[in-house]
Protein backbone atom coordinates (compact mmCIF):
# COMPACT_ATOMS: atom_id res chain seq x y z
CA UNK A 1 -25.97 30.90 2.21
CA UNK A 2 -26.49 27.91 -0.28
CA UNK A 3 -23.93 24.80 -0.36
CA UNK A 4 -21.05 24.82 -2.45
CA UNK A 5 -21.14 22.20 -5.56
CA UNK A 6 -18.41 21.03 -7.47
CA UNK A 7 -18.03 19.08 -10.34
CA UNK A 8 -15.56 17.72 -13.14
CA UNK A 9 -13.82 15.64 -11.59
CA UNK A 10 -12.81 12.46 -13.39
CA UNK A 11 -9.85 9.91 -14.35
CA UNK A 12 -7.33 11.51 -16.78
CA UNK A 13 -3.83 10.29 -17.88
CA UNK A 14 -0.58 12.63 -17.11
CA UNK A 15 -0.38 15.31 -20.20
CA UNK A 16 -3.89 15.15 -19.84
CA UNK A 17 -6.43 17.87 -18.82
CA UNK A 18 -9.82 18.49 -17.02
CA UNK A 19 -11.66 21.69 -16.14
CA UNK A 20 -13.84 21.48 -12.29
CA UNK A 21 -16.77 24.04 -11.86
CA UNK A 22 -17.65 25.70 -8.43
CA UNK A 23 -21.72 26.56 -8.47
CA UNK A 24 -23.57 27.74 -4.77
CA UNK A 25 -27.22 25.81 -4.64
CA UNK A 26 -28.62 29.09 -4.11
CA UNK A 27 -27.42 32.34 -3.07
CA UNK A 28 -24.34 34.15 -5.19
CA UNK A 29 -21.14 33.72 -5.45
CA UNK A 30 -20.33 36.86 -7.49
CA UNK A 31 -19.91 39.58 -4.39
CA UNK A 32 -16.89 36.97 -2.81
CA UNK A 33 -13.15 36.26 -3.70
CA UNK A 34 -13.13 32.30 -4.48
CA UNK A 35 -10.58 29.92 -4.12
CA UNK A 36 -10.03 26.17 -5.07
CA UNK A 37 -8.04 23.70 -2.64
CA UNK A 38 -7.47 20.07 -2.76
CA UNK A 39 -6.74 17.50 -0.46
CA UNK A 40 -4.46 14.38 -1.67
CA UNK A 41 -4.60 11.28 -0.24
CA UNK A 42 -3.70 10.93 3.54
CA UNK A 43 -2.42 14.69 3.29
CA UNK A 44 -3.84 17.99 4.60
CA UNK A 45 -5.77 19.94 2.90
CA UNK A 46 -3.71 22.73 0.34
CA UNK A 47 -4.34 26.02 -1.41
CA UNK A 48 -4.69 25.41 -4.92
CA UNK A 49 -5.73 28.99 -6.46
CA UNK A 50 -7.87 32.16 -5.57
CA UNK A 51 -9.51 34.66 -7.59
CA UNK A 52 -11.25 37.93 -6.30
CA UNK A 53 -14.94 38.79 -6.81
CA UNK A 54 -14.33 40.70 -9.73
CA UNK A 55 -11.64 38.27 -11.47
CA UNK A 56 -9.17 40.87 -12.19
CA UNK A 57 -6.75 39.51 -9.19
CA UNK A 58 -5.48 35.40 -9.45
CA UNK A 59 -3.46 33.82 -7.08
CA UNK A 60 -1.61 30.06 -7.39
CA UNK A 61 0.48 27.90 -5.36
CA UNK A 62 3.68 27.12 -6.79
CA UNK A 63 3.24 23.69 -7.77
CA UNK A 64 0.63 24.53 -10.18
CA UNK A 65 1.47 28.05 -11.66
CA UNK A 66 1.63 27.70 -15.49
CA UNK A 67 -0.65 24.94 -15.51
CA UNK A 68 -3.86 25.59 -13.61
CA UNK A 69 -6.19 28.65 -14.56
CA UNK A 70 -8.80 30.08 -12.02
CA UNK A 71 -11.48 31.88 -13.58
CA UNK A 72 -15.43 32.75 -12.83
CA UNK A 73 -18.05 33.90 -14.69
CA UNK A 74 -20.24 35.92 -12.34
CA UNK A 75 -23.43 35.87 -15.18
CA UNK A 76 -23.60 32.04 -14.65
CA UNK A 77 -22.86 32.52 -10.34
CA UNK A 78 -19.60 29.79 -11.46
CA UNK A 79 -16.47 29.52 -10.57
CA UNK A 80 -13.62 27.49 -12.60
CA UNK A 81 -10.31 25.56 -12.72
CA UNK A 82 -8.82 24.69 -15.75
CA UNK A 83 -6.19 22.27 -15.01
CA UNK A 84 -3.90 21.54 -17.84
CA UNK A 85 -0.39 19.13 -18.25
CA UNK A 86 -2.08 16.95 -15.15
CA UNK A 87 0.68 14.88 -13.15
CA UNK A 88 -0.13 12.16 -10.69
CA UNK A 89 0.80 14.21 -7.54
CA UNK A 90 -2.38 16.36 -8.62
CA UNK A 91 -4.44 13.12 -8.08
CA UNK A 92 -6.28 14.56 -4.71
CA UNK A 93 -9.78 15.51 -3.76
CA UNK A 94 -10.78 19.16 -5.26
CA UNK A 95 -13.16 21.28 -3.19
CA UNK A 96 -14.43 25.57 -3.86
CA UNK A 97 -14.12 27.83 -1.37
CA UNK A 98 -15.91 31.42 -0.57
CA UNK A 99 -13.39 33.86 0.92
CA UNK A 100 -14.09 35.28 4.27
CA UNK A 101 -14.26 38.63 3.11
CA UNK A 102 -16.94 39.86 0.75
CA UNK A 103 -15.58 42.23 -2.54
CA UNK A 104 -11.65 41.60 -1.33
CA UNK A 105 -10.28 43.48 -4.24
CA UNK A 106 -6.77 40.95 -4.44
CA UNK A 107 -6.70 37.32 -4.63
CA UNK A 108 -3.17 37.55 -2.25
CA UNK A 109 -5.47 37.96 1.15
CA UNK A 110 -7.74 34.91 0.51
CA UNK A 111 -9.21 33.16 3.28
CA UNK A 112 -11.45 30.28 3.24
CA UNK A 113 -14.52 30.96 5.30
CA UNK A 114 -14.62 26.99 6.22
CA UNK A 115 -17.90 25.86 4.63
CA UNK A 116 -17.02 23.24 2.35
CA UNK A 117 -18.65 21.08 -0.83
CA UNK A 118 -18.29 17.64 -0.95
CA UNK A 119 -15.46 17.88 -3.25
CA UNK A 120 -14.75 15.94 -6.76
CA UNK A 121 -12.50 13.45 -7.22
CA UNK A 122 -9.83 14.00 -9.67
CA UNK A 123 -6.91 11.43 -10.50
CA UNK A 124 -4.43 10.87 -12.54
CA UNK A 125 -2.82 8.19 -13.58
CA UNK A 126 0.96 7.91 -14.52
């Protein structure tokens, strides 16, 4: 399987909004469920959002339901995360994930198979 590459990242003020991308270096991403996570600073590492191979089932963690949308475009073998109204607690490194399980048909069951990107930065400042 290729590596995982994310992008987007940047330096945004609160209200503000960015929108990270999930590509694989080679390989597709279009028969697995994906999810995004993020890890803030000096914190574990959290779910963020998880949508299944064929994008009809999305999944979010509480703290950013109504702001964040997962979505993927299977054509382009990309994965996105639309993150609108940013706050400073979302300040954290973002990173893709591939579930464990190829063609899981709901988002609810994602696991992260535990090969990682390098992640992109995103912060925001207050």
């Amino acid at each position: 399987q290729g590596k995982l590459v994310e992008s987007g990242g940047g330096l945004v003020q609160a209200g503000g909004s960015l929108k990270l991308s999930c590509a694989i270096s080679r390989g597709t991403l279009s028969n697995s469920g994906m999810g995004w996570f993020r890890q803030p600073p000096s914190k574990e590492r959290e779910f963020v959002a998880a949508i299944a191979w064929n994008g009809i089932s999305t999944r979010y963690s509480d703290s950013v339901k109504g702001r964040f949308t997962i979505s993927r475009d299977n054509a382009k073998n990309t994965v996105y995360l639309q993150m609108n109204s940013l706050k400073p607690e979302d300040t954290a490194v973002y990173y893709c994930a591939r579930d464990r399980v190829f063609f899981r048909v709901t988002a609810t069951d994602f696991k992260p198979n535990g090969s990682w990107g390098q992640g992109t930065q995103v912060t925001v400042s207050s």
